[in-house]
Protein backbone atom coordinates (compact mmCIF):
# COMPACT_ATOMS: atom_id res chain seq x y z
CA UNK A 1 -5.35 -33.21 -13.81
CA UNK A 2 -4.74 -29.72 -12.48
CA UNK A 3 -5.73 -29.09 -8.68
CA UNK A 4 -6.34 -25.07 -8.17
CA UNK A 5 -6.64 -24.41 -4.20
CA UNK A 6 -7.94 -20.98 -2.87
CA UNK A 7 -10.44 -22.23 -6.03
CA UNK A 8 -13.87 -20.19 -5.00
CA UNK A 9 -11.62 -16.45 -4.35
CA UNK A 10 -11.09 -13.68 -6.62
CA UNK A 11 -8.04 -15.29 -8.83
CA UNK A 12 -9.32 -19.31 -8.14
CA UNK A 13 -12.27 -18.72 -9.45
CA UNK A 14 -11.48 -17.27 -12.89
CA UNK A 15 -8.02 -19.54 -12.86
CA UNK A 16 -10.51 -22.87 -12.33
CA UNK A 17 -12.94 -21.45 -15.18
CA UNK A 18 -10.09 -20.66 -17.66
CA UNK A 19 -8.20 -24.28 -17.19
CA UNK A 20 -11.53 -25.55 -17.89
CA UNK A 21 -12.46 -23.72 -20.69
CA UNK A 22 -9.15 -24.97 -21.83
CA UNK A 23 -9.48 -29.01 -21.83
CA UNK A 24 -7.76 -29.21 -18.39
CA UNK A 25 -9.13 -31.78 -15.70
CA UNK A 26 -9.47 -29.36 -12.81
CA UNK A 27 -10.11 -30.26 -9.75
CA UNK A 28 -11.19 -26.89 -7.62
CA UNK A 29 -10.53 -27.24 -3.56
CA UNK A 30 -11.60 -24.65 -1.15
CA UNK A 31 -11.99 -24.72 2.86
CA UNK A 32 -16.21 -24.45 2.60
CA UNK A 33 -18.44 -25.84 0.34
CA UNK A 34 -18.77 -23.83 -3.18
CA UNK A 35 -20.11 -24.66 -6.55
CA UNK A 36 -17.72 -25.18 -9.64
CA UNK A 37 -18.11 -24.33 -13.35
CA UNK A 38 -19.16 -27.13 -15.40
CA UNK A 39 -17.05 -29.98 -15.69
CA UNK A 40 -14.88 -29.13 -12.33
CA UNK A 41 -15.12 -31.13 -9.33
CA UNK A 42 -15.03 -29.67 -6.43
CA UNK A 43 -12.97 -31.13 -3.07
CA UNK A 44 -13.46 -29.60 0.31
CA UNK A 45 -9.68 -29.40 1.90
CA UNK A 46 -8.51 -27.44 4.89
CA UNK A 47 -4.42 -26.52 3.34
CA UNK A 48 -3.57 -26.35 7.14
CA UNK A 49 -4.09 -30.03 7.07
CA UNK A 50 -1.76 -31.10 3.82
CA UNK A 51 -3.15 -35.15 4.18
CA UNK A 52 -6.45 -33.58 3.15
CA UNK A 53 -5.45 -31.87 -0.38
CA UNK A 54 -6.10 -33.94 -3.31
CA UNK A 55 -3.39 -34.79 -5.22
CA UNK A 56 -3.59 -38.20 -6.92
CA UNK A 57 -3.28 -38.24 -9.84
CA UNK A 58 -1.84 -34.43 -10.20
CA UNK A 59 0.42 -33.35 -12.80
CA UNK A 60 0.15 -29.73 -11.72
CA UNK A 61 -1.03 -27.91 -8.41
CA UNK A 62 -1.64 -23.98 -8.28
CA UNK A 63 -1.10 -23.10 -4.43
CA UNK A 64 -2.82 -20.15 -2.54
CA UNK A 65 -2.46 -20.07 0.61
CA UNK A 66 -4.98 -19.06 3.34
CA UNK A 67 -4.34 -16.38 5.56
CA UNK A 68 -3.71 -19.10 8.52
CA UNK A 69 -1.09 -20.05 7.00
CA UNK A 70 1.04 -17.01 6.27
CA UNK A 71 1.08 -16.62 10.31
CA UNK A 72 4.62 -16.84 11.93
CA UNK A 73 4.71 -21.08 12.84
CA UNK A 74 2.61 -22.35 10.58
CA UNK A 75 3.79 -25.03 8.12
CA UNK A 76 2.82 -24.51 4.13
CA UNK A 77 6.24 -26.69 3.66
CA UNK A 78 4.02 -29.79 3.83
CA UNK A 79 2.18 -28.95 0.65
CA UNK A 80 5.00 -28.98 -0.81
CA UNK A 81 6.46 -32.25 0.32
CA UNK A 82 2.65 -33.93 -0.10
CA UNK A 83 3.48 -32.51 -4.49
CA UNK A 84 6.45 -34.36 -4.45
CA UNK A 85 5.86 -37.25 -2.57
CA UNK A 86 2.23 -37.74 -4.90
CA UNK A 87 4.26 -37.44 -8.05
CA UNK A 88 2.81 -33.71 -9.16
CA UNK A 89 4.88 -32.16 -11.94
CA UNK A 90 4.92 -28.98 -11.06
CA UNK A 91 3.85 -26.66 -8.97
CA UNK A 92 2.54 -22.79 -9.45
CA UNK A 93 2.95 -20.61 -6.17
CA UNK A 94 1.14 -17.28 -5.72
CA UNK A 95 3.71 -15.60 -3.36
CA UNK A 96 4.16 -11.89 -2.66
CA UNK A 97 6.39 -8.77 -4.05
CA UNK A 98 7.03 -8.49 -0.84
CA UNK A 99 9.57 -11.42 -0.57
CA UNK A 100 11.94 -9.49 -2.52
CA UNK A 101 11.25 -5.55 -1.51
CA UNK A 102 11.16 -7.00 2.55
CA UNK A 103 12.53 -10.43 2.65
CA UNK A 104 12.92 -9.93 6.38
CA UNK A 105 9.44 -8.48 6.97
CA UNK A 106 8.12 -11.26 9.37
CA UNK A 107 5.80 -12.82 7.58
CA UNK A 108 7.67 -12.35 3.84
CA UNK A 109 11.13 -14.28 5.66
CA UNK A 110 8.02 -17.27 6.11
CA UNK A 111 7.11 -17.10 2.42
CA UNK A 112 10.13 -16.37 1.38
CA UNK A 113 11.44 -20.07 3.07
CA UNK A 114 8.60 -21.72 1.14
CA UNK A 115 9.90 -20.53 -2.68
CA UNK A 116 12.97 -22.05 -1.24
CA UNK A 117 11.99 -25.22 -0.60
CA UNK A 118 9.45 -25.51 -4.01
CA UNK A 119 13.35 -24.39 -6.24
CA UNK A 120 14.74 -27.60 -4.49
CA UNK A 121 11.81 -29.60 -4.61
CA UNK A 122 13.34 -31.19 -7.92
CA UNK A 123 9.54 -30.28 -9.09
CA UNK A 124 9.13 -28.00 -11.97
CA UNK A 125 7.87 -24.50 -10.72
CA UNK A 126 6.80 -20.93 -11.54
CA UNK A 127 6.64 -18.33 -8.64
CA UNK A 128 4.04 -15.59 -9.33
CA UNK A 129 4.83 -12.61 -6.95
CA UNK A 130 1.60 -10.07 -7.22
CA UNK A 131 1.82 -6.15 -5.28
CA UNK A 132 -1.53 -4.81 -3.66
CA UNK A 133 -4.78 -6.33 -5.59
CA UNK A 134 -7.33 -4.37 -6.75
CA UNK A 135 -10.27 -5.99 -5.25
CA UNK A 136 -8.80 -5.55 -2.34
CA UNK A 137 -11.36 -2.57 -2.31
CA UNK A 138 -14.06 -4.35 -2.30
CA UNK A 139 -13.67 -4.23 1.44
CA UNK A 140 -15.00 -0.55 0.90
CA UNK A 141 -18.30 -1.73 -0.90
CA UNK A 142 -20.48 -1.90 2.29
CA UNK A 143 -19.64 1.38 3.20
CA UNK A 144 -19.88 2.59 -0.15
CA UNK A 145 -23.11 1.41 -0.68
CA UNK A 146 -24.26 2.64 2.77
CA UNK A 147 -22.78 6.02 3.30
CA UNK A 148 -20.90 6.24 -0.32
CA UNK A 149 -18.13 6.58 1.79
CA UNK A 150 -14.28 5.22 1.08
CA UNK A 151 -12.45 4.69 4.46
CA UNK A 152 -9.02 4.02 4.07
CA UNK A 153 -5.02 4.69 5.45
CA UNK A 154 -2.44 6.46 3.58
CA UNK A 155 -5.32 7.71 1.09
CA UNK A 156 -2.36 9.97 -1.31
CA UNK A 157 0.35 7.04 -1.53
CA UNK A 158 -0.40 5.05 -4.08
CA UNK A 159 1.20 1.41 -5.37
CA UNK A 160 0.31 -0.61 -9.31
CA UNK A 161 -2.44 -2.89 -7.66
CA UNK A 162 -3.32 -5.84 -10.24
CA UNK A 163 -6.45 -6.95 -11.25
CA UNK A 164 -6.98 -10.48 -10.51
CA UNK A 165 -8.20 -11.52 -13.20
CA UNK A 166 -4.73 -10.91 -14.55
CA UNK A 167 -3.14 -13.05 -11.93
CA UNK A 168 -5.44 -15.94 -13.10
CA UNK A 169 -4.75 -15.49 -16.86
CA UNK A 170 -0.88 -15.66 -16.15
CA UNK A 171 -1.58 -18.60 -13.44
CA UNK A 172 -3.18 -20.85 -16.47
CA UNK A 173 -0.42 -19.81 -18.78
CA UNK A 174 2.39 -21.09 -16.28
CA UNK A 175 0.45 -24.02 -14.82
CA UNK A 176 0.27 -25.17 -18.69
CA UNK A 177 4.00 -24.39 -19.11
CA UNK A 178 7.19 -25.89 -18.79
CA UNK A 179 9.23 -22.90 -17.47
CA UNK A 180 10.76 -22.43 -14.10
CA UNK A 181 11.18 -18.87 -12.72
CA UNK A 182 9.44 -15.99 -10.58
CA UNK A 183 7.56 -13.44 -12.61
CA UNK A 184 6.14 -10.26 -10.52
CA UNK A 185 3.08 -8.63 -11.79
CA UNK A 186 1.43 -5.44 -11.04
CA UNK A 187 -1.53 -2.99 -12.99
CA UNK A 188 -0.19 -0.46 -15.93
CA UNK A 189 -0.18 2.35 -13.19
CA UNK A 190 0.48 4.10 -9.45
CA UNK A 191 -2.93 4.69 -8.00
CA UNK A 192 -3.68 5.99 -4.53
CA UNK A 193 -6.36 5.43 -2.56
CA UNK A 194 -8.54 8.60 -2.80
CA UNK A 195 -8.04 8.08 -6.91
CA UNK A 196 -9.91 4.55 -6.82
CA UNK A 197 -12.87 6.13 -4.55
CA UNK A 198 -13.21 8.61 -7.61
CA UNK A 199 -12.88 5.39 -9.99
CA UNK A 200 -15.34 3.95 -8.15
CA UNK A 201 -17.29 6.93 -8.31
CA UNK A 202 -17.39 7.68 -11.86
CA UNK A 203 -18.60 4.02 -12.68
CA UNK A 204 -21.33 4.75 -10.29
CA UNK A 205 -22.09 8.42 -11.33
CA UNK A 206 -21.78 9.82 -7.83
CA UNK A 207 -19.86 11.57 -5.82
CA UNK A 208 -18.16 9.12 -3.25
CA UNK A 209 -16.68 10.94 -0.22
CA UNK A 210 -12.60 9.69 0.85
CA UNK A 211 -12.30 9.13 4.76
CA UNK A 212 -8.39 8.78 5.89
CA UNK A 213 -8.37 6.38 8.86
CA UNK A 214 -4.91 6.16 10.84
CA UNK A 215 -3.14 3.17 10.91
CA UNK A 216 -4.33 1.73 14.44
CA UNK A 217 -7.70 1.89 12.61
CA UNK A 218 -6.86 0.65 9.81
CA UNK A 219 -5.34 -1.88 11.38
CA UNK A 220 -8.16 -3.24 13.39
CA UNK A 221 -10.19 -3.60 10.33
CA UNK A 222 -7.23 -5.73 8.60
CA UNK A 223 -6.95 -7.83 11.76
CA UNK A 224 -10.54 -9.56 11.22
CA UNK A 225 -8.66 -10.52 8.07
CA UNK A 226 -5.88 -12.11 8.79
CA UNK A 227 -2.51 -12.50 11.08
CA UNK A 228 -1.83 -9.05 12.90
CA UNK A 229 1.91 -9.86 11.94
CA UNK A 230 0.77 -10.02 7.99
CA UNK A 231 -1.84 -6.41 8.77
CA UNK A 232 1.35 -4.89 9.76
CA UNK A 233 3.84 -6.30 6.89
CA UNK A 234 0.50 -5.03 4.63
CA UNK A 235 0.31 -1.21 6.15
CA UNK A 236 4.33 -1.07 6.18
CA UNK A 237 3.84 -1.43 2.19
CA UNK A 238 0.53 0.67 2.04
CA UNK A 239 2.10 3.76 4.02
CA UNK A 240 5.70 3.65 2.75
CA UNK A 241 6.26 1.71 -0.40
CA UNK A 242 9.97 1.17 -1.88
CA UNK A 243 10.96 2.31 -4.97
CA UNK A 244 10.51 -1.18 -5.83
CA UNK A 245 7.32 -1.64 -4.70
CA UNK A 246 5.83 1.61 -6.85
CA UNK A 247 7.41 0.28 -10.24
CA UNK A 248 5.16 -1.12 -12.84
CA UNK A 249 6.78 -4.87 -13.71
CA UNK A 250 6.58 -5.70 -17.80
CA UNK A 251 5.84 -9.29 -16.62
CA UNK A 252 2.33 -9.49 -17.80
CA UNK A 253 2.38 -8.33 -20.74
CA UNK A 254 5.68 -10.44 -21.41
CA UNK A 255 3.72 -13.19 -20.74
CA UNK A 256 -0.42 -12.23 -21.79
CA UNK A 257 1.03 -10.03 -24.78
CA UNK A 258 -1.22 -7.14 -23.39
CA UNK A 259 -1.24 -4.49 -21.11
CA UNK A 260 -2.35 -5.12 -17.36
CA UNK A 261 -6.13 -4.07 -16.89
CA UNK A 262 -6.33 -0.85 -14.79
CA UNK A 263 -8.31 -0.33 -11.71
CA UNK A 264 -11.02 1.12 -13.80
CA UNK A 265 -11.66 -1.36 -15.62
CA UNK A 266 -11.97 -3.65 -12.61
CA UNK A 267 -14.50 -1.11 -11.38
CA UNK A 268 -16.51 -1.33 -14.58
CA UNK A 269 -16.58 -5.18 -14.24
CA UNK A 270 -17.52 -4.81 -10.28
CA UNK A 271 -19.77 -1.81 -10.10
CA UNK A 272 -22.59 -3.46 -8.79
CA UNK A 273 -20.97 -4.56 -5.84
CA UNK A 274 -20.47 -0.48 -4.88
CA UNK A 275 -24.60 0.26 -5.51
């Protein structure tokens, strides 16, 4: 059995279908009620309270955290100790390319701790470390739809955002392997801001104006999203990536034998969202 947290978001949901599709047990677990493809139960579990996550049974647990818990205090260490004390075999962690390019941003030395404790767990473990995703702009699609308007900071500095569905496909592959290590995936290419509103634009066939907000604005937005400590780690990235953080990684293609899907064809798969 294979228990996929974060199981109804943008990289549970195609992770939970594809370990399906595959033979796997699944068992999908989210925070609110949600349906599951055929097959999958589903398990209502709050991560913030580790007793709650099912994991008898387990030989393998992919672990997203919520946004609670990537706030300065909290204590994702427990899922970890609730693997090993259950008997899981290993454990998949979706961390952040930000643990390595800013280890000491405040929230990365957090997450950074945790791929600490899962190498000494004495559990076998992959560490997937994704940049900026691309449906991150589906945050735009209200506006979009409304004013077909993009509102967004740092619209001409761009980073390789990754599809999720790519992060999924790579999840399955190391949940069903027996490899330890950290791979770090990103899309085939840099692309700003302004260049996905005219991606999003050309799938809709209409012009779709850019609006540059400033980083206090930008901000406030984020912060109905999450911990203001992880909206600032997040803008630090968005207005002055490292080189590090603008490189495109070979990892998943080493590991899918393909190229990363580009923001386009995200767009393409998405469009309707934007109408």
């Amino acid at each position: 059995m294979i228990v996929v947290t974060g199981a109804t978001g943008n990289i549970g949901r195609p992770l939970t279908k594809a370990l399906a599709e595959a033979g796997e047990q699944v068992v999908a677990v989210s925070r609110n009620a949600a349906e599951a493809p055929e097959g999958v139960r589903h398990v209502r579990a709050d991560l913030s309270l580790p007793d709650t996550l099912p994991l008898d049974g387990a030989k393998a647990l992919f672990l997203l955290l919520s946004g609670d818990l990537h706030a300065v205090g909290a204590s994702p260490v427990r899922l970890v100790e609730r693997a090993v004390a259950h008997g899981v075999g290993r454990v998949v962690l979706l961390s952040s390319l930000g643990v390595r390019t800013r280890p000491f941003g405040t929230t990365r030395i957090e997450l950074r701790g945790l791929e600490d404790v899962l190498r000494e767990s004495g559990l076998d473990w992959a560490v997937l470390r994704p940049g900026g995703f691309a449906s991150n702009a589906l945050w735009w699609a209200e506006s979009v739809r409304a004013q077909r308007t993009v509102a967004a900071p740092f619209g001409d500095t761009g980073l390789p955002i990754i599809d999720p569905a790519d992060i999924a496909e790579v999840a399955a592959t190391a949940l069903l392997s027996d490899d330890n290590g950290v791979l770090e995936l990103t899309g085939p290419e840099v692309i700003t801001p302004r260049q996905q509103a005219e991606a999003i634009a050309d799938a809709l066939g209409e012009p779709v104006r850019f609006h540059e907000l400033t980083r206090a604005e930008a901000k406030a937005g984020l912060e109905r999203l999450m911990p203001g400590e992880l909206a600032d780690d997040t803008l630090d990235i968005l207005g002055a990536p490292t080189l590090d953080e603008v490189a495109v990684s070979p990892d998943v293609e080493k590991v899918l034998g393909r190229a990363p899907r580009t923001f386009a064809d995200w767009v393409a798969r998405h469009v309707e969202a934007f109408r």
